[in-house]
PDB file of N, CA and C in Angstrom:
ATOM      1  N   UNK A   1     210.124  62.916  12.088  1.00  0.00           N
ATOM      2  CA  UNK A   1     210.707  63.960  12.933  1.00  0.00           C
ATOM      3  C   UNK A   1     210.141  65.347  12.588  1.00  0.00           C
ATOM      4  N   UNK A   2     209.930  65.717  11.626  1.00  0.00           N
ATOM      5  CA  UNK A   2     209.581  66.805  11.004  1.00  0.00           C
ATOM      6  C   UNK A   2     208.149  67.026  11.435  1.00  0.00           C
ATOM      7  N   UNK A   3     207.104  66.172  11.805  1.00  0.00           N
ATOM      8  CA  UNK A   3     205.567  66.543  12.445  1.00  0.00           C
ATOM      9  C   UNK A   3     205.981  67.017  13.947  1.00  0.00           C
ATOM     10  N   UNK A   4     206.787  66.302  14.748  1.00  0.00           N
ATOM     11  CA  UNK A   4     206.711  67.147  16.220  1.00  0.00           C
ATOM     12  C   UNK A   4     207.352  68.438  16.213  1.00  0.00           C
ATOM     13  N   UNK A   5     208.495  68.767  15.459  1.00  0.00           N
ATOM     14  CA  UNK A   5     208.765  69.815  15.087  1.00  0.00           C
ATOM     15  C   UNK A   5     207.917  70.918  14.608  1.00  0.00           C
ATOM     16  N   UNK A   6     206.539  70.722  13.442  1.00  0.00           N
ATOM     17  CA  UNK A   6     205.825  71.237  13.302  1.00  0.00           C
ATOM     18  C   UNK A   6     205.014  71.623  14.525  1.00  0.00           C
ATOM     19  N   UNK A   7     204.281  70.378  15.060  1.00  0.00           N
ATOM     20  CA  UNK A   7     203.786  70.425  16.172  1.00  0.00           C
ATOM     21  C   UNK A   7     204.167  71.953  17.350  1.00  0.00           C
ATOM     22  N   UNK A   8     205.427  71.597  17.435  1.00  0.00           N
ATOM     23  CA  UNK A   8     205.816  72.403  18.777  1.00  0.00           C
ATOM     24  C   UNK A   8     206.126  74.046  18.050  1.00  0.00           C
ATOM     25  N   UNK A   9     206.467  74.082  16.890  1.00  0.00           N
ATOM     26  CA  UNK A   9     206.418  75.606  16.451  1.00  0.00           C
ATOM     27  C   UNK A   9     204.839  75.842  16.215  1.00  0.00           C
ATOM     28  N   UNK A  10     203.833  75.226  15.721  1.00  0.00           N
ATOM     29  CA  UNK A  10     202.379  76.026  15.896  1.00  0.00           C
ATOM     30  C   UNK A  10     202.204  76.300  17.416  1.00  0.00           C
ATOM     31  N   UNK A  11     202.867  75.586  18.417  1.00  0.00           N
ATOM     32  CA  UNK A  11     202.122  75.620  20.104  1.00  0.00           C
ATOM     33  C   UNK A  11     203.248  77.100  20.305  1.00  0.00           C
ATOM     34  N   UNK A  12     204.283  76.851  19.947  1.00  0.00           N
ATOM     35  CA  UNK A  12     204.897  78.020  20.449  1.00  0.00           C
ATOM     36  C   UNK A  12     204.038  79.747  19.932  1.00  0.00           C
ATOM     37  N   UNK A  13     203.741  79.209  18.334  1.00  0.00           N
ATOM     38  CA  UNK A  13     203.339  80.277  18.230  1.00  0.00           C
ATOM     39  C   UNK A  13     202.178  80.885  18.589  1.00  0.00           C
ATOM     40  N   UNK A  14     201.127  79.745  18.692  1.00  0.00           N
ATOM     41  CA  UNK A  14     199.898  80.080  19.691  1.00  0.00           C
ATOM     42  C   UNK A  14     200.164  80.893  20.743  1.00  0.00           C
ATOM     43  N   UNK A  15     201.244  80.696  21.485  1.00  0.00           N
ATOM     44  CA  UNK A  15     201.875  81.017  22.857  1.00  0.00           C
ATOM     45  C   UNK A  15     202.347  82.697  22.532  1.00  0.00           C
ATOM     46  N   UNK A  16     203.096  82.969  21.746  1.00  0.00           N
ATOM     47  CA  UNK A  16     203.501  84.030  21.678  1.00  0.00           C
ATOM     48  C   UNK A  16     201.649  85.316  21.378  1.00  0.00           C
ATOM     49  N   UNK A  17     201.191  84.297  20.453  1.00  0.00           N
ATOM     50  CA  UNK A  17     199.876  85.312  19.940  1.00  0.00           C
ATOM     51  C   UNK A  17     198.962  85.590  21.162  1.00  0.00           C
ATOM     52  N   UNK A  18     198.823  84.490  21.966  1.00  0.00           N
ATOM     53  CA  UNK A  18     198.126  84.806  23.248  1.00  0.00           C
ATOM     54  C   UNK A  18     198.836  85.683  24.308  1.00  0.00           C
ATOM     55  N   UNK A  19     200.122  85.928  24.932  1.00  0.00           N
ATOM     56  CA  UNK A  19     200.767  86.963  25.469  1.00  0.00           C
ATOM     57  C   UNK A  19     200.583  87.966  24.498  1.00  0.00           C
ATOM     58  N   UNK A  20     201.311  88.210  22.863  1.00  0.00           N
ATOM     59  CA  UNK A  20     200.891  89.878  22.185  1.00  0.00           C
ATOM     60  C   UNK A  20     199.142  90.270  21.947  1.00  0.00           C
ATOM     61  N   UNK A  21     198.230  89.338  22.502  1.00  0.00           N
ATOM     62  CA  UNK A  21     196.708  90.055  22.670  1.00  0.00           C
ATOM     63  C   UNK A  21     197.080  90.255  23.878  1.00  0.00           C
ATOM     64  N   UNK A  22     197.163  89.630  25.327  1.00  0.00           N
ATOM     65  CA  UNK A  22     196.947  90.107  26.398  1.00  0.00           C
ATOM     66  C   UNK A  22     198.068  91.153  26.480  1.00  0.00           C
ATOM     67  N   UNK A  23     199.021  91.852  26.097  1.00  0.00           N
ATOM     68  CA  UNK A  23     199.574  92.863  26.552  1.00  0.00           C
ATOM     69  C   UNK A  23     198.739  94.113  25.521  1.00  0.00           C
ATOM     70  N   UNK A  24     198.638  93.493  24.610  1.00  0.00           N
ATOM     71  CA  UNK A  24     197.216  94.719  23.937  1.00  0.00           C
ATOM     72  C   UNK A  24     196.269  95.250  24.494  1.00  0.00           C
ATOM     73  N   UNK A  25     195.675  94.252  25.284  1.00  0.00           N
ATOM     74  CA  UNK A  25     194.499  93.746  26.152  1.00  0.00           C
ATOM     75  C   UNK A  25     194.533  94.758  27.506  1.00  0.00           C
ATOM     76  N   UNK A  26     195.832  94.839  28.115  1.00  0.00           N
ATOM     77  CA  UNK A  26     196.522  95.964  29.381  1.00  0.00           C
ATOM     78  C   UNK A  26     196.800  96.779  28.587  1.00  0.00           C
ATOM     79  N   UNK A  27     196.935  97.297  27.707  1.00  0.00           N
ATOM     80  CA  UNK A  27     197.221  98.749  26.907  1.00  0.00           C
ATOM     81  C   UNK A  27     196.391  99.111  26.732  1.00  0.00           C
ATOM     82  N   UNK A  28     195.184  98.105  26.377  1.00  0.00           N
ATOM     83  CA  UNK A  28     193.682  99.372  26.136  1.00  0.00           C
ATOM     84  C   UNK A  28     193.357  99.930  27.695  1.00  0.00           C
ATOM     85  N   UNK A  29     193.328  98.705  28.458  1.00  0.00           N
ATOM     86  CA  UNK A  29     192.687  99.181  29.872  1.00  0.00           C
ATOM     87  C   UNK A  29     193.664 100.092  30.639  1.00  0.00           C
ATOM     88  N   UNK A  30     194.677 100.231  30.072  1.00  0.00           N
ATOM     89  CA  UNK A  30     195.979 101.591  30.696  1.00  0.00           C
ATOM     90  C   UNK A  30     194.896 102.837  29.960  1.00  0.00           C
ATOM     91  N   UNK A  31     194.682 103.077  28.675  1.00  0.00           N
ATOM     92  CA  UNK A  31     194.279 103.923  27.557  1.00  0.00           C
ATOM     93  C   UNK A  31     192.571 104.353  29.094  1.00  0.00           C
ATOM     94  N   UNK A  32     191.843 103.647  28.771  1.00  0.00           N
ATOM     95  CA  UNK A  32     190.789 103.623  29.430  1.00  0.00           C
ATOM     96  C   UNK A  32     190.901 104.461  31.225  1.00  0.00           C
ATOM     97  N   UNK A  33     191.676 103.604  31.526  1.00  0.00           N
ATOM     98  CA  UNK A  33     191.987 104.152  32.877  1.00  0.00           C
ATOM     99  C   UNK A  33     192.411 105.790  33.275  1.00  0.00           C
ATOM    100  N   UNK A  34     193.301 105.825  32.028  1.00  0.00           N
ATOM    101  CA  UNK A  34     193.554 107.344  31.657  1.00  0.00           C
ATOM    102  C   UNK A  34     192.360 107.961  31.534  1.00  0.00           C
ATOM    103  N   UNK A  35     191.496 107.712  30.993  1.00  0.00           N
ATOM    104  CA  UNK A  35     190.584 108.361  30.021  1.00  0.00           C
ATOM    105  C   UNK A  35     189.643 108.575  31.182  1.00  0.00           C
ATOM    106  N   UNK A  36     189.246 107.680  32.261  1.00  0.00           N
ATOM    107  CA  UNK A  36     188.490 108.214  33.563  1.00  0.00           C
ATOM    108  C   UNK A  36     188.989 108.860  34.722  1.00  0.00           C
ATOM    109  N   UNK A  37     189.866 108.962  34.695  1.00  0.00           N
ATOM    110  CA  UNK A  37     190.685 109.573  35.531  1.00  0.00           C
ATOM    111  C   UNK A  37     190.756 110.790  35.349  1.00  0.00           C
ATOM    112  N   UNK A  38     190.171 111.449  36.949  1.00  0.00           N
ATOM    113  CA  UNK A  38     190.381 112.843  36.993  1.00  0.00           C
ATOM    114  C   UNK A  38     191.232 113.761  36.912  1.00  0.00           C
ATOM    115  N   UNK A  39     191.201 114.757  36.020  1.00  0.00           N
ATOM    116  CA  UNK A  39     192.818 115.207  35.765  1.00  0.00           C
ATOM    117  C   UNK A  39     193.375 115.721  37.100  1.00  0.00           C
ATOM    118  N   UNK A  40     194.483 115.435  37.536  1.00  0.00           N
ATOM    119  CA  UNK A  40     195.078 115.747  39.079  1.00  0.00           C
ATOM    120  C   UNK A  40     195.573 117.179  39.036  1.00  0.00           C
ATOM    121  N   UNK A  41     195.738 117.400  40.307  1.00  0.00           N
ATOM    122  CA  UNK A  41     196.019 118.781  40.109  1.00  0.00           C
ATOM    123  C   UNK A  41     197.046 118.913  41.290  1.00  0.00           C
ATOM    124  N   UNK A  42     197.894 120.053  41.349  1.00  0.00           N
ATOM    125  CA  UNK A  42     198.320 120.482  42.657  1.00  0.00           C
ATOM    126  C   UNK A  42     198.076 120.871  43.476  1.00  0.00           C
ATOM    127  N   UNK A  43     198.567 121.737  44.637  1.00  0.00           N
ATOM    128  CA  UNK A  43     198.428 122.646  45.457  1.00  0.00           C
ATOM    129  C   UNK A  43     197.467 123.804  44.713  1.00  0.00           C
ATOM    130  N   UNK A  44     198.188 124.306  43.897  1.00  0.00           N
ATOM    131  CA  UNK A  44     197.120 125.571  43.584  1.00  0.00           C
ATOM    132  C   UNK A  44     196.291 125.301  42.976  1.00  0.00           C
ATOM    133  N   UNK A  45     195.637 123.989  42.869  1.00  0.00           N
ATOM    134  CA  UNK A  45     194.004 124.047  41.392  1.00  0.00           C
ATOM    135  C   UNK A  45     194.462 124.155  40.171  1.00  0.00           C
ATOM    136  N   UNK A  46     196.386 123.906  39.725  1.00  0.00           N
ATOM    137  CA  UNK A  46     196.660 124.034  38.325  1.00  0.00           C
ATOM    138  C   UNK A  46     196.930 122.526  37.752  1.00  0.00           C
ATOM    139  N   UNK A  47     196.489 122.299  36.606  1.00  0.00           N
ATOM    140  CA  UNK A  47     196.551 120.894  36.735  1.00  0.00           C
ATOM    141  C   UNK A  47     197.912 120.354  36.219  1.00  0.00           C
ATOM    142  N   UNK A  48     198.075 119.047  36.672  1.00  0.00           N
ATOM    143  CA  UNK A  48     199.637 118.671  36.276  1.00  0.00           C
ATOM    144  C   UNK A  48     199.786 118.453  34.866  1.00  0.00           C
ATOM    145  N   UNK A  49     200.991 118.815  34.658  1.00  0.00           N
ATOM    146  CA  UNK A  49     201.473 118.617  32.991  1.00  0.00           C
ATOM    147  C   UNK A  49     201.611 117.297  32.931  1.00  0.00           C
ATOM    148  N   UNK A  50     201.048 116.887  31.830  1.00  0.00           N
ATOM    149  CA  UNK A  50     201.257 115.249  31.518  1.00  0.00           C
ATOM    150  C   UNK A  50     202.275 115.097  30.871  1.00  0.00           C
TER     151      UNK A  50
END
């Protein structure tokens, strides 16, 4: 009993490590996206407070 038990906590934890890279993974490309992005501005040419 104790090997499928093992079994299914390494798969779970595989599982969790692959979702906390891919939300890393959308945090860099949020970081990035920022980073090309033209700073916006208003009506008058002042730019918005971030």
């Amino acid at each position: 009993m104790t090997q499928p038990k093992a079994k299914l906590e390494d798969f779970l934890h595989q599982k969790k490590k692959k979702a906390f890279e891919h939300s890393q993974q959308q945090s860099k490309n949020k970081v990035k996206a920022k980073q090309n992005a033209q700073p916006v501005q208003n009506r008058r040419g002042r730019p918005l407070s971030k």
